[in-house]
Protein backbone atom coordinates (compact mmCIF):
# COMPACT_ATOMS: atom_id res chain seq x y z
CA UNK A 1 -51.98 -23.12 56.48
CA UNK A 2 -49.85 -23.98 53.53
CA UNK A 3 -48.86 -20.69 51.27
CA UNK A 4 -46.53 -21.41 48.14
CA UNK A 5 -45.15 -18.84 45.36
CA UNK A 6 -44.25 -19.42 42.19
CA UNK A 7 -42.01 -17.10 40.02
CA UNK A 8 -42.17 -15.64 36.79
CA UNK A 9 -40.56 -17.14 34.05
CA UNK A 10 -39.16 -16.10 30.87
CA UNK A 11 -40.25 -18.98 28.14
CA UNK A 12 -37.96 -19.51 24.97
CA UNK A 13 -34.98 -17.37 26.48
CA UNK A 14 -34.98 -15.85 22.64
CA UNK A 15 -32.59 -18.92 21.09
CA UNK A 16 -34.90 -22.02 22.52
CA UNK A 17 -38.18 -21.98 20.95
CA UNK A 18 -40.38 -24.53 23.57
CA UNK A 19 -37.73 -25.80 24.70
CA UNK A 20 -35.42 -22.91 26.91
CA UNK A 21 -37.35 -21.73 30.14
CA UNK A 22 -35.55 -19.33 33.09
CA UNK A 23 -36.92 -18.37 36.14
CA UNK A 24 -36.92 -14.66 37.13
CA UNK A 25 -36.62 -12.72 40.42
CA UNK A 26 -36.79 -8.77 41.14
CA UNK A 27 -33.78 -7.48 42.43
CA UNK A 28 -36.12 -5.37 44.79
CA UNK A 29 -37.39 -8.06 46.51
CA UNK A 30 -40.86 -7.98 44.69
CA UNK A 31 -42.85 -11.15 44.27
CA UNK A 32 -43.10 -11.32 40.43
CA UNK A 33 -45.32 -14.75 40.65
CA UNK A 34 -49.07 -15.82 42.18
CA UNK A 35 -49.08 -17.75 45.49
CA UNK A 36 -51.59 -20.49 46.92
CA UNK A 37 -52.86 -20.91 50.16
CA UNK A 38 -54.75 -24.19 51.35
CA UNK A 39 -56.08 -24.65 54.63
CA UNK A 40 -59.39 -26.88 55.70
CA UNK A 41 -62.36 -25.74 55.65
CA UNK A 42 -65.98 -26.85 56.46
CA UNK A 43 -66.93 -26.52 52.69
CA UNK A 44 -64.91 -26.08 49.77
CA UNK A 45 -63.67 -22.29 48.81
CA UNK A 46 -61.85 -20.75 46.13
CA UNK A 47 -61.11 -17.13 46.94
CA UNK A 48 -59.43 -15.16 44.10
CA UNK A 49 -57.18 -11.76 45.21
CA UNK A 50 -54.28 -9.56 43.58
CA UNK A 51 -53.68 -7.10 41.35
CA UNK A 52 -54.54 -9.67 38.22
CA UNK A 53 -57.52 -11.27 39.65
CA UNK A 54 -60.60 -10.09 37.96
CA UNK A 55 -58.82 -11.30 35.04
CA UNK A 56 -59.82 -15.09 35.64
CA UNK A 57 -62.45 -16.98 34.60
CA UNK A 58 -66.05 -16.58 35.84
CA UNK A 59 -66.58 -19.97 35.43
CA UNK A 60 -64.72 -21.97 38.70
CA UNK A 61 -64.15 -24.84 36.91
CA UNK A 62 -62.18 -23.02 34.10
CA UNK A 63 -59.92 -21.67 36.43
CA UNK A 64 -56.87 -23.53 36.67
CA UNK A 65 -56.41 -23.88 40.69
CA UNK A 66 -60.05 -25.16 40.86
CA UNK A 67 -58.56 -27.88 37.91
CA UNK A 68 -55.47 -28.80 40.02
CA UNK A 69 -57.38 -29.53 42.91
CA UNK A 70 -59.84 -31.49 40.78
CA UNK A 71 -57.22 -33.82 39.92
CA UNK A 72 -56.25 -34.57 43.59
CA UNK A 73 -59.63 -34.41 44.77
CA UNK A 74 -60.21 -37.27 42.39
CA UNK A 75 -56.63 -38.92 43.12
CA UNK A 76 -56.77 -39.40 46.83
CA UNK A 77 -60.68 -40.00 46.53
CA UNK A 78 -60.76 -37.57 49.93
CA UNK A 79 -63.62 -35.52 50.54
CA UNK A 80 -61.61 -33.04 52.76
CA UNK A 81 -63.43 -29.68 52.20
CA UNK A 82 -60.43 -27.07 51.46
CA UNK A 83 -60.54 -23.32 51.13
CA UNK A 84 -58.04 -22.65 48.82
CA UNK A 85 -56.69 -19.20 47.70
CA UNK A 86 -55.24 -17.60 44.77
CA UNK A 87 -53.16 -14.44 44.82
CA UNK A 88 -52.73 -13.66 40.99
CA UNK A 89 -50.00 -11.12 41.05
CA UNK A 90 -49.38 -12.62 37.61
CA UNK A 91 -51.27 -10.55 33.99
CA UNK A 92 -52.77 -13.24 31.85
CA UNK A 93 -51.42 -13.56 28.56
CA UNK A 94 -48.72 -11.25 29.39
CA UNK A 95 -45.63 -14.10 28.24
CA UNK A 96 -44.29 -14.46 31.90
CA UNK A 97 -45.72 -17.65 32.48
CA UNK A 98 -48.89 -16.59 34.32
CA UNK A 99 -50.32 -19.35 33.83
CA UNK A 100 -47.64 -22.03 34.73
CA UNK A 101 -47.32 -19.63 37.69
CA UNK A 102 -50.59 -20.74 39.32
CA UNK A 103 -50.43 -24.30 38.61
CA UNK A 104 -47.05 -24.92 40.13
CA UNK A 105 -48.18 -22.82 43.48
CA UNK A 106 -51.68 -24.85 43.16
CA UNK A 107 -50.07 -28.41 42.65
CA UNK A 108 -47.12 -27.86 44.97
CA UNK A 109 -49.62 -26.68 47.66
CA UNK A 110 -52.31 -29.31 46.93
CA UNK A 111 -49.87 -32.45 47.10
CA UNK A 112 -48.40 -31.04 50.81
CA UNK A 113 -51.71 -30.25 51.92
CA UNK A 114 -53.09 -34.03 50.72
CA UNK A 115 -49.72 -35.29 51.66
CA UNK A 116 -49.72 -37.41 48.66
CA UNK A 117 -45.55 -37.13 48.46
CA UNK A 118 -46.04 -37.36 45.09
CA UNK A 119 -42.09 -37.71 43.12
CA UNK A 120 -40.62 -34.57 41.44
CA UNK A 121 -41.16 -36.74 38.08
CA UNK A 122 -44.71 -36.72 39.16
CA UNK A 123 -45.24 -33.23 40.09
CA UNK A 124 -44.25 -32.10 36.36
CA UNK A 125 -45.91 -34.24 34.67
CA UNK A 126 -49.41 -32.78 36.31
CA UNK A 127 -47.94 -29.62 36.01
CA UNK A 128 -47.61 -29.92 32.09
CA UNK A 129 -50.78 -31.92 31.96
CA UNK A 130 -52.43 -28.66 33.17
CA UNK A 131 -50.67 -26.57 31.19
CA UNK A 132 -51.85 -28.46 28.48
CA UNK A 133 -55.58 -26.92 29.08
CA UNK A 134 -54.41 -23.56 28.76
CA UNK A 135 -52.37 -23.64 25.56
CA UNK A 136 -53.68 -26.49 24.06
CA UNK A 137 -50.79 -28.57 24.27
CA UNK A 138 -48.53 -29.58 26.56
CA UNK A 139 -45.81 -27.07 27.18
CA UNK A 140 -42.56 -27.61 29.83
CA UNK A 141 -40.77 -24.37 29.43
CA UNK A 142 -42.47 -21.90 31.75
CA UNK A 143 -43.58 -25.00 34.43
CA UNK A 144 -40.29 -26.28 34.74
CA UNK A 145 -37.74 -23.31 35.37
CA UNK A 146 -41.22 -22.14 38.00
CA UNK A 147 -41.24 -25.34 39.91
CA UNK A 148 -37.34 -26.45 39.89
CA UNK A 149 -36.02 -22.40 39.81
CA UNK A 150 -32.97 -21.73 37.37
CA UNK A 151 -32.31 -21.87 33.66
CA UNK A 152 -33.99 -25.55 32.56
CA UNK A 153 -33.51 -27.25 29.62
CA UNK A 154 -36.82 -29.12 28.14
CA UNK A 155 -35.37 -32.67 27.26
CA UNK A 156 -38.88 -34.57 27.43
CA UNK A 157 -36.59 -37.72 28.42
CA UNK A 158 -38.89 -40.19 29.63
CA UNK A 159 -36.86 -39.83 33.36
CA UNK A 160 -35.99 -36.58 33.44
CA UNK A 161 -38.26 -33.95 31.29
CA UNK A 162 -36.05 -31.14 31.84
CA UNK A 163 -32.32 -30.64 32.99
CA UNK A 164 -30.87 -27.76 34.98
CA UNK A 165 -28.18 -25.37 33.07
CA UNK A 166 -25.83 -22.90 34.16
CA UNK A 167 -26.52 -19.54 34.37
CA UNK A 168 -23.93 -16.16 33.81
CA UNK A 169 -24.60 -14.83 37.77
CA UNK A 170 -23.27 -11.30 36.88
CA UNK A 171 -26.10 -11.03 34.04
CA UNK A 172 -29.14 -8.71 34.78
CA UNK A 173 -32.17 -9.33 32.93
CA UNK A 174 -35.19 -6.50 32.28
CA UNK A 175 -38.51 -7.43 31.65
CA UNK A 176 -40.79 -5.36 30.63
CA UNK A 177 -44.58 -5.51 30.55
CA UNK A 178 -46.81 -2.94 27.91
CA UNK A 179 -49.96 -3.71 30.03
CA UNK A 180 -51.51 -5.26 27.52
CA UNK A 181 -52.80 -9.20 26.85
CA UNK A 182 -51.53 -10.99 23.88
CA UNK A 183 -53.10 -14.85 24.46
CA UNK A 184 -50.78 -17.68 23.29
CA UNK A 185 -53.04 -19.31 20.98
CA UNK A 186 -52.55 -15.78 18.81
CA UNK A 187 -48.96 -15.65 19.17
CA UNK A 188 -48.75 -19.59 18.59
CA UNK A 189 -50.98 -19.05 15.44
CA UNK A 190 -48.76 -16.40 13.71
CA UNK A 191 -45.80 -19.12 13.39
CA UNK A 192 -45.74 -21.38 10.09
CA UNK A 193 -46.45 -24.91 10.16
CA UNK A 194 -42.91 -25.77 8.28
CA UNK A 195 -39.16 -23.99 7.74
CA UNK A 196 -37.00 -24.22 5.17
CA UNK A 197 -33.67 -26.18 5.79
CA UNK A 198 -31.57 -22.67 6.15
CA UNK A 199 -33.69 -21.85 9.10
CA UNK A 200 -33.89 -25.08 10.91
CA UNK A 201 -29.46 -25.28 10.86
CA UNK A 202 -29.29 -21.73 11.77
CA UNK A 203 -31.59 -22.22 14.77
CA UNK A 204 -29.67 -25.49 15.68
CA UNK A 205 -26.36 -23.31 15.41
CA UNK A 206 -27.50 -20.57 17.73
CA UNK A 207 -29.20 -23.06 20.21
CA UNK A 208 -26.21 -25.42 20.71
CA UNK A 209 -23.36 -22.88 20.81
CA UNK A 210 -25.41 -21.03 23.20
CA UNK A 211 -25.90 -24.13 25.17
CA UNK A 212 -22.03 -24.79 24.65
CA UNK A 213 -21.43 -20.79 25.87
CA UNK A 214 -22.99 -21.29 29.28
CA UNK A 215 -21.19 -24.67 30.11
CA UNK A 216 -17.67 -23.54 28.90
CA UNK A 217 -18.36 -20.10 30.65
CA UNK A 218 -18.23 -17.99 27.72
CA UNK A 219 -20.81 -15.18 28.40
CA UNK A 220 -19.98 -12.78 25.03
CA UNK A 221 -20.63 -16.00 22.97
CA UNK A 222 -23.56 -17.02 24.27
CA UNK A 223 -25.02 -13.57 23.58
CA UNK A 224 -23.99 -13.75 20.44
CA UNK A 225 -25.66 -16.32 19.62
CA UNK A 226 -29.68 -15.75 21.44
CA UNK A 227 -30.92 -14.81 18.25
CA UNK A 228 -34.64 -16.35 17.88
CA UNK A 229 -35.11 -17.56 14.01
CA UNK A 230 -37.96 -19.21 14.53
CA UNK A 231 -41.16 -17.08 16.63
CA UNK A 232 -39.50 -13.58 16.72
CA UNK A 233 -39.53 -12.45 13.16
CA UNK A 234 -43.51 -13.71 13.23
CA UNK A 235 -44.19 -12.06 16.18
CA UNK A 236 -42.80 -8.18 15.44
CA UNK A 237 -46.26 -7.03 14.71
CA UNK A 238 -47.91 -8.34 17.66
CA UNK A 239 -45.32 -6.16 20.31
CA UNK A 240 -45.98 -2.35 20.11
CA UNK A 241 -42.81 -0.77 18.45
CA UNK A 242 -40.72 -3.40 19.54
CA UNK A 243 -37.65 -2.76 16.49
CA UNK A 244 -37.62 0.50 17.70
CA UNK A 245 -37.52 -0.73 21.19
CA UNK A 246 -35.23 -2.66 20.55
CA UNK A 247 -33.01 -0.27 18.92
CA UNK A 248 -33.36 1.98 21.61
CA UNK A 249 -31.80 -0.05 24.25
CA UNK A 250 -29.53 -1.85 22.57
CA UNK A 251 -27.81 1.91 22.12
CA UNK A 252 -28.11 2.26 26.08
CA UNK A 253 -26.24 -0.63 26.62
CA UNK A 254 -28.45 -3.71 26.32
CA UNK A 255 -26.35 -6.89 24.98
CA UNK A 256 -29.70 -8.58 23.48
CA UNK A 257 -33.57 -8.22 23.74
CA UNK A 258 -35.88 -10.35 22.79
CA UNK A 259 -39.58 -11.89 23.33
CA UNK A 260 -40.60 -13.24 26.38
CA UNK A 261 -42.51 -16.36 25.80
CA UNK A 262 -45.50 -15.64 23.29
CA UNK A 263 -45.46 -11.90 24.26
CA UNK A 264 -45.64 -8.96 24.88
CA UNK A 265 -43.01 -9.02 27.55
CA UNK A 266 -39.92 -8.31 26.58
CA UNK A 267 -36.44 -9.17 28.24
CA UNK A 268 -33.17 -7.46 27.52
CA UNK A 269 -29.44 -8.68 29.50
CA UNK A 270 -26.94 -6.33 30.81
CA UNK A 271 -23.93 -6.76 32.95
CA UNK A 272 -24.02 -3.00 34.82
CA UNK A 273 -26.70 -2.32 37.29
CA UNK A 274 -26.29 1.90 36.02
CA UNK A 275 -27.15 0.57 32.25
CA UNK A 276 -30.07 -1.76 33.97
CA UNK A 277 -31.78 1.44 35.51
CA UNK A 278 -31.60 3.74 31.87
CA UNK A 279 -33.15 0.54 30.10
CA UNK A 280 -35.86 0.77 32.94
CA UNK A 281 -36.74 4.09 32.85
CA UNK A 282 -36.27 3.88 28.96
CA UNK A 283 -39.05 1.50 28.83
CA UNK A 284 -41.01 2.84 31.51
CA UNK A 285 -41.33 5.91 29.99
CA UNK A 286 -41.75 4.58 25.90
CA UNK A 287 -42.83 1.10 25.91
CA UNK A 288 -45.69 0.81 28.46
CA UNK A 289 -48.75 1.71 27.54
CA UNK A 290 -51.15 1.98 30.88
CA UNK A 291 -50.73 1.81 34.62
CA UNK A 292 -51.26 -1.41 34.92
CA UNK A 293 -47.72 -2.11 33.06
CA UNK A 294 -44.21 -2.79 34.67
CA UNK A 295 -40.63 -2.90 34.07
CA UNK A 296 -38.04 -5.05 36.67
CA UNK A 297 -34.61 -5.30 36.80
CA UNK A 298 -34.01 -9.39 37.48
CA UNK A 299 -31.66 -12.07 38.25
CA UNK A 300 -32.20 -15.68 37.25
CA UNK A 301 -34.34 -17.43 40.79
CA UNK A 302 -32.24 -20.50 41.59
CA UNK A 303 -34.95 -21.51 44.65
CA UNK A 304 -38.31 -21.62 41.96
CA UNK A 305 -41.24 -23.04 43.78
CA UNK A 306 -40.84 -22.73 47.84
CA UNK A 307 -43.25 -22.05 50.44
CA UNK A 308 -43.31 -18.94 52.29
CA UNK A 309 -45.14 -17.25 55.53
CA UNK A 310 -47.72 -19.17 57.29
């Protein structure tokens, strides 16, 4: 049996609207991502588990793991019955890349179990196809930092779509999940179709110094400097109290917070693991909203993509 997991991912980072993507790992050891199993079968199976899985789709064919193995059904032209299942540890429409989640586990698991030894160029460019179906357009920033692991840069270079920065090791990042759904296309909606010239420099400011920060290892200046022009002032009224929130934790020792992705996850950095636990119980305690909700203190996951058990 083949059995891949594929983190969580933080999309946008705050300062890189679409294009900034990192890839997130509990310091506990929890597996914040949805895994994949293949194995043959005499007739094809899809089994759906985990906490998130009466979430999907009734319809098979509009859930994405049935789509991925579409394609390679239809690539390979092998009838090979599969039975295929989905652990969806992952809330939909939560801004943690759910959703690039289970098409990097499917498509990573599909092309070992096909052995199609399909390139890494390959492999991303299904994996943004498929994204694609989801948000209506293609979208690199949650698929790439899943699949590759680490803080990636979306280039869309016809070579190399995405390129690997460096990360601040000693920063912790906390995520935290209301337990609520906020779907992309909403979030996506909210943002105007054109900026004035003031906002477009400022965001190029913020994005290249901040780029500049992590390579000349200057940490305070790159913090300085993750301040999203472009989705977060559009998106305030979509995340329950989040100025307050924000407020709040920047005052317990937070050095940013921002939006995760589309929402309503939100991520804050800080550099002492004492600080990291008051933020989490903080937010545990104001900011989500039902059981199902969850706050984790994180590093940055250098692996991404891997297979595990057996």
């Amino acid at each position: 049996m083949i059995k891949i997991y594929a983190p969580a991912s933080i999309g946008n980072v705050g300062v890189g609207f679409d294009i900034l993507g990192a890839a997130i790992t509990p310091i506990d050891g929890t597996l914040l991502g949805d895994c994949v199993s293949i194995q043959s079968s005499k007739t094809f199976q899809l089994h759906n588990h985990g906490n998130f899985s009466t979430q999907l789709p009734g319809d098979i064919k509009k859930n994405i793991t049935w789509q991925a193995w579409n394609w390679f059904n239809k690539k390979t032209k092998k009838k090979t019955p599969v039975s295929i299942t989905l652990k969806k540890n992952m809330p939909i429409g939560s801004g943690l890349g759910s959703s690039a989640s289970s098409i990097v586990a499917s498509v990573l698991a599909l092309n070992k179990f096909y052995k199609t030894n399909l390139t890494q160029r390959e492999l991303i460019n299904i994996m943004g196809r498929l994204e694609g179906f989801i948000s209506g357009s293609v979208h690199y920033d949650n698929v790439a930092p899943c699949y590759l692991g680490g803080l990636q840069l979306v280039t869309n270079d016809l070579f190399h779509k995405t390129q690997s920065l460096p990360v601040f090791k000693n920063w912790l990042w906390i995520i935290a999940w209301p337990g609520i759904a906020l779907p992309t296309s909403v979030s996506r909606n909210l943002l105007p179709q054109k900026y004035n010239k003031d906002i477009c420099i400022t965001n190029s400011r913020n994005l290249s110094t901040f780029i500049h920060a992590l390579h000349s290892n200057q940490p305070e200046l790159a913090i300085r400097f993750m301040t999203d022009v472009l989705a977060e002032p559009y998106r305030i009224p979509l995340i329950p109290q989040f100025l307050n929130t924000k407020n709040a934790i920047m005052q317990l020792g937070a050095l940013t917070c921002s939006i995760s992705g589309s929402g309503p996850t939100i991520f804050s950095i800080c550099l002492d693991i004492g600080v990291a636990k008051k933020i989490k119980k903080w937010l545990e305690v104001n900011f989500i909203k039902n059981e199902q909700g969850f706050v984790h203190i994180c590093t940055i996951d250098q692996l991404g993509a891997r297979r595990i058990g057996s």
